[in-house]
PDB file of N, CA and C in Angstrom:
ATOM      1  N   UNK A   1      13.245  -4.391  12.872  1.00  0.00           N
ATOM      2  CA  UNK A   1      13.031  -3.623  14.077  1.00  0.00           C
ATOM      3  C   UNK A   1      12.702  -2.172  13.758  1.00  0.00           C
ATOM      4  N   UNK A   2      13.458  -1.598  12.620  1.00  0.00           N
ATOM      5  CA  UNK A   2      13.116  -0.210  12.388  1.00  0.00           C
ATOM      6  C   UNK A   2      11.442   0.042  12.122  1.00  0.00           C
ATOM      7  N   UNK A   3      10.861  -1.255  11.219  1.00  0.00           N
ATOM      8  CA  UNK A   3       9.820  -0.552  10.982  1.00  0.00           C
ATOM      9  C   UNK A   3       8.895  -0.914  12.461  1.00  0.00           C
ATOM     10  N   UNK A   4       9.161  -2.340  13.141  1.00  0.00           N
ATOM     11  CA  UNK A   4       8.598  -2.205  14.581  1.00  0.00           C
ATOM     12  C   UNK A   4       8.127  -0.547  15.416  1.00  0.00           C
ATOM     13  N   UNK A   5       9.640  -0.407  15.270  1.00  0.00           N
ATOM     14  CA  UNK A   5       9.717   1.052  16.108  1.00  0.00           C
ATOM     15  C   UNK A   5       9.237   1.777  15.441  1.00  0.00           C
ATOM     16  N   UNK A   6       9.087   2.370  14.077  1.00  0.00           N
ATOM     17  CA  UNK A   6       8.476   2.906  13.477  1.00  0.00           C
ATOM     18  C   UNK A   6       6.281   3.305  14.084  1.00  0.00           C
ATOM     19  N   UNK A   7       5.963   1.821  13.870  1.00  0.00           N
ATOM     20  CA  UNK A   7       4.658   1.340  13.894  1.00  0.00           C
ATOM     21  C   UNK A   7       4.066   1.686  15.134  1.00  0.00           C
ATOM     22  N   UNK A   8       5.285   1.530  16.353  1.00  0.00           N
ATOM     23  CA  UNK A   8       4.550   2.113  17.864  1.00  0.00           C
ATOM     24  C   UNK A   8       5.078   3.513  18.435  1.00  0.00           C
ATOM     25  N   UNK A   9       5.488   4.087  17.593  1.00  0.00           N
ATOM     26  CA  UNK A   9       6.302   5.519  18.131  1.00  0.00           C
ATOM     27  C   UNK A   9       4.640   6.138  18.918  1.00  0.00           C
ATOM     28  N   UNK A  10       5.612   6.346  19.766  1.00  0.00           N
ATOM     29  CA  UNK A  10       4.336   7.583  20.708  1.00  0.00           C
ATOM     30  C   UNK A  10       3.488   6.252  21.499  1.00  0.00           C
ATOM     31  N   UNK A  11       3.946   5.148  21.589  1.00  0.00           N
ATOM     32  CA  UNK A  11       3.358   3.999  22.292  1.00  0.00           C
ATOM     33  C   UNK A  11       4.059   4.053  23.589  1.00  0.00           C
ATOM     34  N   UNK A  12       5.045   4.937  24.305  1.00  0.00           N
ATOM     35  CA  UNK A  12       5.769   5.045  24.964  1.00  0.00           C
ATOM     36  C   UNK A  12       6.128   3.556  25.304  1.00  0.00           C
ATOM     37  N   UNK A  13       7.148   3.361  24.164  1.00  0.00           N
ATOM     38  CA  UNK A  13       7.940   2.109  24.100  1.00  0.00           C
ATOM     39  C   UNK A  13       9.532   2.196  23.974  1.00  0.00           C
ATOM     40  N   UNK A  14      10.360   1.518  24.190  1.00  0.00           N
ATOM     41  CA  UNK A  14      11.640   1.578  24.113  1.00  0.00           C
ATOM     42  C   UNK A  14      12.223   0.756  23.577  1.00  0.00           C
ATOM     43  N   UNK A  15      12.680   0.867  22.236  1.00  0.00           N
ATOM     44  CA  UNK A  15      13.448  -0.245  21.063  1.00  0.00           C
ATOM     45  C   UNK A  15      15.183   0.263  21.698  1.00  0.00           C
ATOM     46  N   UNK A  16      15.639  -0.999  21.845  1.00  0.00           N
ATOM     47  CA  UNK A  16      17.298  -0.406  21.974  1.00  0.00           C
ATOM     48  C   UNK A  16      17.926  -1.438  21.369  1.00  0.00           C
ATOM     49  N   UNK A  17      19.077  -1.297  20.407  1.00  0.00           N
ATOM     50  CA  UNK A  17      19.977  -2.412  19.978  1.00  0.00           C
ATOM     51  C   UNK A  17      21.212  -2.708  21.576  1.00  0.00           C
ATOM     52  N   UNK A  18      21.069  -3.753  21.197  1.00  0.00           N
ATOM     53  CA  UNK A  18      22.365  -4.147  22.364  1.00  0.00           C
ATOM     54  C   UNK A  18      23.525  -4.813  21.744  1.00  0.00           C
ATOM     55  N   UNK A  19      24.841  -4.160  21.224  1.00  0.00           N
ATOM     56  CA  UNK A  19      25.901  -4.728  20.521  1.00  0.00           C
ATOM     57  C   UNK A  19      27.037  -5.425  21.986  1.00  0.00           C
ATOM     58  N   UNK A  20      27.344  -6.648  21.726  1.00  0.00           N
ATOM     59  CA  UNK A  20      28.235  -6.797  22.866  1.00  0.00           C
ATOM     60  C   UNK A  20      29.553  -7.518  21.990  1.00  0.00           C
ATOM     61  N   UNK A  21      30.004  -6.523  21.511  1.00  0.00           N
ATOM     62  CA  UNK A  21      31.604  -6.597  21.114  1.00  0.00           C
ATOM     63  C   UNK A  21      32.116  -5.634  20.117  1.00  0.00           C
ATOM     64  N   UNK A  22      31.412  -4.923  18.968  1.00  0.00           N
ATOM     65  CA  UNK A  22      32.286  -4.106  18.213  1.00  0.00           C
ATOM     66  C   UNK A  22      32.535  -3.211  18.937  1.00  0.00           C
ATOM     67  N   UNK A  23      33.466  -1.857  18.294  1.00  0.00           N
ATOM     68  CA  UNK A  23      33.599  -1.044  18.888  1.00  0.00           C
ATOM     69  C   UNK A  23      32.607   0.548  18.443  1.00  0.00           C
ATOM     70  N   UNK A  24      32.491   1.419  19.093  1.00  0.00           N
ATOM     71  CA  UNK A  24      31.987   2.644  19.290  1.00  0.00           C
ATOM     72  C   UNK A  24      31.453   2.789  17.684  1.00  0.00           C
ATOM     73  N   UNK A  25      32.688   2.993  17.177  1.00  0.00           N
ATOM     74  CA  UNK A  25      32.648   3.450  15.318  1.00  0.00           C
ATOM     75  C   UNK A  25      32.006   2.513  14.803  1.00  0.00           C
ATOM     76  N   UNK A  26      32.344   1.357  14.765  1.00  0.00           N
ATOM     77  CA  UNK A  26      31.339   0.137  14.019  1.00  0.00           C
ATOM     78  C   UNK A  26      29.931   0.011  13.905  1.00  0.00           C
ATOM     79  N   UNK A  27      29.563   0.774  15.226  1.00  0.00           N
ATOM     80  CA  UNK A  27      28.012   0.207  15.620  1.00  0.00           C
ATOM     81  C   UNK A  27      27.962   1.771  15.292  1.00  0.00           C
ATOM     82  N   UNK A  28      28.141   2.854  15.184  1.00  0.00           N
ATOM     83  CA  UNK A  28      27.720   4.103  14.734  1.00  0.00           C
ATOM     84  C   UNK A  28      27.504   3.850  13.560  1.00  0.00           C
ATOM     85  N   UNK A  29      28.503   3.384  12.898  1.00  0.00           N
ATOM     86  CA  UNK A  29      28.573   3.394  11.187  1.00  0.00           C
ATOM     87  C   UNK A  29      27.228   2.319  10.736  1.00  0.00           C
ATOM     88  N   UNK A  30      26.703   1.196  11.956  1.00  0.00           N
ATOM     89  CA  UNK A  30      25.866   0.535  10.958  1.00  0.00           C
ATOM     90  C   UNK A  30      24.727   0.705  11.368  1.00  0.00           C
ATOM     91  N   UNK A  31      24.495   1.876  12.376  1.00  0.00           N
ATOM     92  CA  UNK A  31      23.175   2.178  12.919  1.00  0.00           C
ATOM     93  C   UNK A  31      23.111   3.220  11.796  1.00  0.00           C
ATOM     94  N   UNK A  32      23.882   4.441  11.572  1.00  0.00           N
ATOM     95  CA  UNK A  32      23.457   5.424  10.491  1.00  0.00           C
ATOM     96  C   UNK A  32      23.018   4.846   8.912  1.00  0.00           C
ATOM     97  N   UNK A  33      24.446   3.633   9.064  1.00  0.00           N
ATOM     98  CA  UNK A  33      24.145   3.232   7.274  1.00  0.00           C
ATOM     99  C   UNK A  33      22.758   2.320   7.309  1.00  0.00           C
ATOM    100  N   UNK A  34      21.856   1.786   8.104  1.00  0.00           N
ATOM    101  CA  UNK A  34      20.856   0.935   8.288  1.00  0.00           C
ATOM    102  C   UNK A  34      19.423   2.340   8.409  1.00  0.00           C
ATOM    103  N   UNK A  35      19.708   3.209   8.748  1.00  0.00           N
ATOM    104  CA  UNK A  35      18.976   3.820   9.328  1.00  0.00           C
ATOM    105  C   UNK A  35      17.703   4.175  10.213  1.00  0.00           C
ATOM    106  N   UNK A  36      19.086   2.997  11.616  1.00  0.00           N
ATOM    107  CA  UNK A  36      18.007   2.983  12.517  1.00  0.00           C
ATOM    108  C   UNK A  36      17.621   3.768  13.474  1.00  0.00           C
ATOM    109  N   UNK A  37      16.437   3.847  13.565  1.00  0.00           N
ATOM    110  CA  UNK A  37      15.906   5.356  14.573  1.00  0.00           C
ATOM    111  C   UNK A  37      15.878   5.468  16.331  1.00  0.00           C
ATOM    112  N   UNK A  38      16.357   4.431  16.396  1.00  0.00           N
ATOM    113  CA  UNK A  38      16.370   3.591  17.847  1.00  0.00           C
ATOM    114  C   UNK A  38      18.354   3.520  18.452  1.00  0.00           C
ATOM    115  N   UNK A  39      18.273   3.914  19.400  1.00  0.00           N
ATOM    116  CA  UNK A  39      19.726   3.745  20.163  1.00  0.00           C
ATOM    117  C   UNK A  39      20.078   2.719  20.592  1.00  0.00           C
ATOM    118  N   UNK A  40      21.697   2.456  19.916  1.00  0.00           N
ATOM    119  CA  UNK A  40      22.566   1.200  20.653  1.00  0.00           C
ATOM    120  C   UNK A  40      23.237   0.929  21.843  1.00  0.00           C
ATOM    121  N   UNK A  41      23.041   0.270  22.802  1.00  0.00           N
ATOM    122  CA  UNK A  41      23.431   0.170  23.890  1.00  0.00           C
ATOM    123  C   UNK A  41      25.056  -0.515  23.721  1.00  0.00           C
ATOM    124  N   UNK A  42      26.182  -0.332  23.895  1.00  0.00           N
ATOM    125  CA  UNK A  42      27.349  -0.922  23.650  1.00  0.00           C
ATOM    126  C   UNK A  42      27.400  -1.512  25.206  1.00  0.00           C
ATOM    127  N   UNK A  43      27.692  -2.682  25.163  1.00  0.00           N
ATOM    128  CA  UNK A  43      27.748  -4.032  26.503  1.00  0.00           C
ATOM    129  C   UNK A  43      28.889  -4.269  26.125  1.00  0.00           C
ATOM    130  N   UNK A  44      29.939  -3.839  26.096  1.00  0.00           N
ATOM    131  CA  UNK A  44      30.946  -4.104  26.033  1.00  0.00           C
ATOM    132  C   UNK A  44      31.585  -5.152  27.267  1.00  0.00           C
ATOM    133  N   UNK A  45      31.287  -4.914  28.606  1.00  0.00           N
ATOM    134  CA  UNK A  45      31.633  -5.877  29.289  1.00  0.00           C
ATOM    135  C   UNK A  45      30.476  -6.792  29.908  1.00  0.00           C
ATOM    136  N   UNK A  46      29.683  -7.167  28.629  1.00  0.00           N
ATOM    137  CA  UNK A  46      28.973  -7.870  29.074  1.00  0.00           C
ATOM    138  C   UNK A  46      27.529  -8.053  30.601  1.00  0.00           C
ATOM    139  N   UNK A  47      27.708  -6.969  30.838  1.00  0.00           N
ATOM    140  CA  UNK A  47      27.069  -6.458  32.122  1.00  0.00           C
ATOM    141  C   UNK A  47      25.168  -6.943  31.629  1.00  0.00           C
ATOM    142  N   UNK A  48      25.129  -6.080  30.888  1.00  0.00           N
ATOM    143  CA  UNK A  48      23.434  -6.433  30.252  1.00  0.00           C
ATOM    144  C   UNK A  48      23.199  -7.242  29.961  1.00  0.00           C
ATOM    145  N   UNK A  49      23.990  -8.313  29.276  1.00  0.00           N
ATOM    146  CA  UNK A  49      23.699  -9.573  28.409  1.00  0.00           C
ATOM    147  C   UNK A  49      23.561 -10.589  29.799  1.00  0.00           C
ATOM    148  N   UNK A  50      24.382 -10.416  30.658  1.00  0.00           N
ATOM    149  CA  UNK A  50      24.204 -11.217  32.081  1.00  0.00           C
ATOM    150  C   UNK A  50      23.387 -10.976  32.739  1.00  0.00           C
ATOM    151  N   UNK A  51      22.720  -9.477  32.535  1.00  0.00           N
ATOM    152  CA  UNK A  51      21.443  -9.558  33.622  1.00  0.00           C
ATOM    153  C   UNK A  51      20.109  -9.711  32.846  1.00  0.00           C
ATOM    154  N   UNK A  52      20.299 -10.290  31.230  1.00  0.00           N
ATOM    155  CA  UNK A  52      19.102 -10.625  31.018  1.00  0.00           C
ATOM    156  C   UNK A  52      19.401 -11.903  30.547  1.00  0.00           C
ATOM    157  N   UNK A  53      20.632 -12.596  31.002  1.00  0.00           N
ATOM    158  CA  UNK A  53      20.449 -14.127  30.417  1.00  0.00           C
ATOM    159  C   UNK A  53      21.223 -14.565  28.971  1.00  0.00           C
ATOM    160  N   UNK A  54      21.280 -13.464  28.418  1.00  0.00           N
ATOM    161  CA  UNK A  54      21.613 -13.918  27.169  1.00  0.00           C
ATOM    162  C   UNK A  54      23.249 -14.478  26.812  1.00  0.00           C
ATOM    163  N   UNK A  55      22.797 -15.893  26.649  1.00  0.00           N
ATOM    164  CA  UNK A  55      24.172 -16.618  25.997  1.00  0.00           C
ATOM    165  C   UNK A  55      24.498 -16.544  25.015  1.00  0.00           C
ATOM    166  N   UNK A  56      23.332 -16.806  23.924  1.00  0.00           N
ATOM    167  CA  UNK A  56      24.173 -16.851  22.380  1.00  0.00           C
ATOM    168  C   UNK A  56      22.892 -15.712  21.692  1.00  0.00           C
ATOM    169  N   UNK A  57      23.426 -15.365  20.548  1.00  0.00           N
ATOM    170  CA  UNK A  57      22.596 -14.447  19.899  1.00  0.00           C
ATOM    171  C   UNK A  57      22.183 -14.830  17.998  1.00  0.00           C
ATOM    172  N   UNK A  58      20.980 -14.459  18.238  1.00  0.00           N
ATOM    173  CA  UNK A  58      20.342 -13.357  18.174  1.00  0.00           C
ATOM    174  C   UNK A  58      19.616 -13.652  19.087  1.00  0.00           C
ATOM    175  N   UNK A  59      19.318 -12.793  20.301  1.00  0.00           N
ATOM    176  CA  UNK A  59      17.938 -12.976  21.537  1.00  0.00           C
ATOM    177  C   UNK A  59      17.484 -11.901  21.510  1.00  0.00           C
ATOM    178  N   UNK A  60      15.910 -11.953  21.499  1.00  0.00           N
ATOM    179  CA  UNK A  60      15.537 -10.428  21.697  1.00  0.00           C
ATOM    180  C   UNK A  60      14.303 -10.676  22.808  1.00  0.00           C
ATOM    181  N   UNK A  61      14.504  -9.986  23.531  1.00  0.00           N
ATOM    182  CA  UNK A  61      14.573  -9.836  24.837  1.00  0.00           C
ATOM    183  C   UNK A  61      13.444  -8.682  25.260  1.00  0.00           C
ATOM    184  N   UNK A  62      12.059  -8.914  25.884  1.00  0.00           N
ATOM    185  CA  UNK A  62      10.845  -7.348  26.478  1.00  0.00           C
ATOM    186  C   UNK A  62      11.180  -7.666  27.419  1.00  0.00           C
ATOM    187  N   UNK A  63      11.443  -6.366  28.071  1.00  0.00           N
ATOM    188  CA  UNK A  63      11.221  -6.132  29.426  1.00  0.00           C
ATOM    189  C   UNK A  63      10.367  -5.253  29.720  1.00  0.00           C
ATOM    190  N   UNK A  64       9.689  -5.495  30.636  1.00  0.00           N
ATOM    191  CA  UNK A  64       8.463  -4.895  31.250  1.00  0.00           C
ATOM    192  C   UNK A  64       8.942  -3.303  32.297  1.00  0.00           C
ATOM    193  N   UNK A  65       7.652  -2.700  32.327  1.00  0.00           N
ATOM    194  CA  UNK A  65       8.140  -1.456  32.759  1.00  0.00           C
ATOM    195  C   UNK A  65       8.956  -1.596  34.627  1.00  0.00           C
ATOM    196  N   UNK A  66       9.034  -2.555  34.941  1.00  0.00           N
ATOM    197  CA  UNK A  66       9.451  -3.038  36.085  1.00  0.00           C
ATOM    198  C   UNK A  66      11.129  -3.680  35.673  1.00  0.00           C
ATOM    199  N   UNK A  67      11.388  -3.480  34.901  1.00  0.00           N
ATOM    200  CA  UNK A  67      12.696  -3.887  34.295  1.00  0.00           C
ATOM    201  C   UNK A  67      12.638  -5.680  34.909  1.00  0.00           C
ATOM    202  N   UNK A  68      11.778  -6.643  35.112  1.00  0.00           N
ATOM    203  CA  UNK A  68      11.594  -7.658  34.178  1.00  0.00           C
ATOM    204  C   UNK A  68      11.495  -8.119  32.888  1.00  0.00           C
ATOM    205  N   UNK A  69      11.745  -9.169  32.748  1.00  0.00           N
ATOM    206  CA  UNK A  69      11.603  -9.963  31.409  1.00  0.00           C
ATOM    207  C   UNK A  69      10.598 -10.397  31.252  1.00  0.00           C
ATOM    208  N   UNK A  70       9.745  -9.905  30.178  1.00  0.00           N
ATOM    209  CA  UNK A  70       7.911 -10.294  30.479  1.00  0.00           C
ATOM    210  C   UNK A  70       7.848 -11.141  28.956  1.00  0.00           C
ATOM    211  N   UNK A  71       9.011 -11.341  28.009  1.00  0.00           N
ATOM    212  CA  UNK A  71       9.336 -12.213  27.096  1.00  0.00           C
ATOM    213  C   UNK A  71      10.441 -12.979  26.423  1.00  0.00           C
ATOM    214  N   UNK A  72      10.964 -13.373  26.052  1.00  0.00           N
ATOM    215  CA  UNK A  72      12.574 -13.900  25.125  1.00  0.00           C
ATOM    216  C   UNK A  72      12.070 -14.762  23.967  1.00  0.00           C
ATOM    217  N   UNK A  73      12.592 -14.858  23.404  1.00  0.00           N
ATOM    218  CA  UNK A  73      12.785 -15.609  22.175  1.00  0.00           C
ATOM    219  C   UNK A  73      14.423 -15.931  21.589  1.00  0.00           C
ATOM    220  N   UNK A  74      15.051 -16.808  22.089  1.00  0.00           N
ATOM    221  CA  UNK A  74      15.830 -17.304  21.346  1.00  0.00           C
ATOM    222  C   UNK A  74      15.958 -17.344  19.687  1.00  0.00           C
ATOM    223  N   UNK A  75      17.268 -17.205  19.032  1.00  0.00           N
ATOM    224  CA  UNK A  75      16.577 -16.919  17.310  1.00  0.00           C
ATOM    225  C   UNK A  75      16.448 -15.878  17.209  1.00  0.00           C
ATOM    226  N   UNK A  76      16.074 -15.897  15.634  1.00  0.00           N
ATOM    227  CA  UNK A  76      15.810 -14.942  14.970  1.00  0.00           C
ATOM    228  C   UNK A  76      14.686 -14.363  15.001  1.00  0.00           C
ATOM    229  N   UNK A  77      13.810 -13.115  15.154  1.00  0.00           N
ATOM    230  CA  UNK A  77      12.475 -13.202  15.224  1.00  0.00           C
ATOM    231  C   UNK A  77      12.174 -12.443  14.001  1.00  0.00           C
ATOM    232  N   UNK A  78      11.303 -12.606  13.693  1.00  0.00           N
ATOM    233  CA  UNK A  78      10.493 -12.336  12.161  1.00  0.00           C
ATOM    234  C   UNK A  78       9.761 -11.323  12.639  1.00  0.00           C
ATOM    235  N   UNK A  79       9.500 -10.000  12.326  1.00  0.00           N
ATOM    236  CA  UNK A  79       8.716  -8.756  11.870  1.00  0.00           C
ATOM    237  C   UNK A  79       7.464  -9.231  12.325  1.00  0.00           C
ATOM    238  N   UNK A  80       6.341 -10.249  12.056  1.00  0.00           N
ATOM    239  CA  UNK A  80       5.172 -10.204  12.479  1.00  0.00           C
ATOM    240  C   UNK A  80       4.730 -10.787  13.401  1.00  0.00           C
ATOM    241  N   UNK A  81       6.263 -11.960  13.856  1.00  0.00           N
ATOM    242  CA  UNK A  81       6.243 -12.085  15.446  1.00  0.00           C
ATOM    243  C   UNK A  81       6.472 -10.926  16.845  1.00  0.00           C
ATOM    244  N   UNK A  82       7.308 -10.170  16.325  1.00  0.00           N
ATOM    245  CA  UNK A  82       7.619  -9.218  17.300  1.00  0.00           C
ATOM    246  C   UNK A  82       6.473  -7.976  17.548  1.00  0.00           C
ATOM    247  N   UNK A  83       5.915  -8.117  16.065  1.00  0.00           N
ATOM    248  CA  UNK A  83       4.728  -6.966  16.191  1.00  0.00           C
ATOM    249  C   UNK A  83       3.357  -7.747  17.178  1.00  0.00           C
ATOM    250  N   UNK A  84       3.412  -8.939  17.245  1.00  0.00           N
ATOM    251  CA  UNK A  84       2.214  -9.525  18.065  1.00  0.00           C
ATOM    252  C   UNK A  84       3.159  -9.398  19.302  1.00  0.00           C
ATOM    253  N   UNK A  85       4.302 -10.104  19.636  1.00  0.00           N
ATOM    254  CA  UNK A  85       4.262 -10.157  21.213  1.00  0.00           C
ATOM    255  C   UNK A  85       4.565  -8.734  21.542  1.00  0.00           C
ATOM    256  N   UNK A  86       4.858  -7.261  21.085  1.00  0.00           N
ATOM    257  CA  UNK A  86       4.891  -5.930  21.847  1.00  0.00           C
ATOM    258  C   UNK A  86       3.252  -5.574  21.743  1.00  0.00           C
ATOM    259  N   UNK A  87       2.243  -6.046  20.505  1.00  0.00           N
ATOM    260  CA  UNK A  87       0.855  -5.987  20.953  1.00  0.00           C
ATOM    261  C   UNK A  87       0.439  -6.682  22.209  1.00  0.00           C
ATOM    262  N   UNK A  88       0.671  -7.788  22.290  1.00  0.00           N
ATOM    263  CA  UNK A  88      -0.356  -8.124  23.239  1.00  0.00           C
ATOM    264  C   UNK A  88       1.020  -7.957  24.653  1.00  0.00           C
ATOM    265  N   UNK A  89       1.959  -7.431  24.447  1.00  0.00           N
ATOM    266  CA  UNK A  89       2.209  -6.745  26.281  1.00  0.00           C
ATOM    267  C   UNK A  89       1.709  -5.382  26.529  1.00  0.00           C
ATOM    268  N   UNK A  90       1.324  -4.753  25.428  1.00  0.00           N
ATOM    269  CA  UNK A  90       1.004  -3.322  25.308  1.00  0.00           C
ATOM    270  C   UNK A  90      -0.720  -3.858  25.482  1.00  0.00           C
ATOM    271  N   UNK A  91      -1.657  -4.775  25.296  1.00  0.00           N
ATOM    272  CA  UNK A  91      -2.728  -4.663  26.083  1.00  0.00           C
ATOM    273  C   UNK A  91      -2.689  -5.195  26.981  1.00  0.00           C
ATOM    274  N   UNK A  92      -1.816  -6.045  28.013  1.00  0.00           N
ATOM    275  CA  UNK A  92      -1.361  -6.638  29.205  1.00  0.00           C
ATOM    276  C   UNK A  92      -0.940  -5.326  30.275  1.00  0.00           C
ATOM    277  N   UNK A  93      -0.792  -4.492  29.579  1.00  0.00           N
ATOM    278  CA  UNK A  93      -0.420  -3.111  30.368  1.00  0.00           C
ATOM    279  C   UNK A  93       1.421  -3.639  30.652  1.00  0.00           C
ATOM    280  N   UNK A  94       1.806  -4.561  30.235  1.00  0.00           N
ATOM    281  CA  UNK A  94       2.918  -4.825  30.609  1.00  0.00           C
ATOM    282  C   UNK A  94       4.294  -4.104  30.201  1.00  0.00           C
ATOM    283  N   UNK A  95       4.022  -3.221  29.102  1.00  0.00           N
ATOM    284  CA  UNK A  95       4.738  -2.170  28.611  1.00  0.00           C
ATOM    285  C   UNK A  95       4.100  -0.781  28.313  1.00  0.00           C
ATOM    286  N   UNK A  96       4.717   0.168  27.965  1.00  0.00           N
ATOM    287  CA  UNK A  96       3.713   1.228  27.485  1.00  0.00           C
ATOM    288  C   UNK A  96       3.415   2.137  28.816  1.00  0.00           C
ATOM    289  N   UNK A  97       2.367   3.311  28.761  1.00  0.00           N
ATOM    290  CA  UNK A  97       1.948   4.113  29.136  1.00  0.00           C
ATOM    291  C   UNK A  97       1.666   3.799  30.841  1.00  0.00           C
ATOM    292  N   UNK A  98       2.348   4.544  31.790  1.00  0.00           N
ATOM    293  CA  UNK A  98       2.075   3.736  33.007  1.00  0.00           C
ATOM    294  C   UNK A  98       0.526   4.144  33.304  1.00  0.00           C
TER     295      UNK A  98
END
């Protein structure tokens, strides 16, 4: 994901991790030691994970600038899958620059 976010900076895009159970320090300590450039959302009570569906993880989850779900993937997703489906919503106009 880092280098994802990396690749579209200034794509006016929004990478966010969503942790739903460690605490505060945990997910600080492995966002700095990973060095990811993108902010963690802590779901601690589960609130986000319910309004996008997600039961089991790893899910990674686009939402469109309408705060729909304009993709999911259950699993793990691989680096050159994720770089095609934020391409082709970013020429769908479905993310990105309003």
């Amino acid at each position: 994901m880092k280098r994802i976010y990396q690749s579209f900076e200034g794509a006016d895009l929004a990478i966010v991790a969503v942790d739903m159970g460690e605490d505060r320090d945990k997910v600080a300590a492995y966002m700095a030691q990973g060095g990811y450039p993108f902010q963690a959302l802590l779901d601690s009570d589960k609130s986000v994970a319910r309004s996008y569906r997600v039961t089991s993880i790893p899910v990674s989850v686009f939402v469109d600038k309408e705060g729909r779900i304009a993709y999911r993937k259950l699993g793990t997703m691989m680096e050159d899958e994720m770089r095609s489906v934020v391409e082709s919503l970013l020429r769908m106009k479905l993310i990105g620059k309003r």
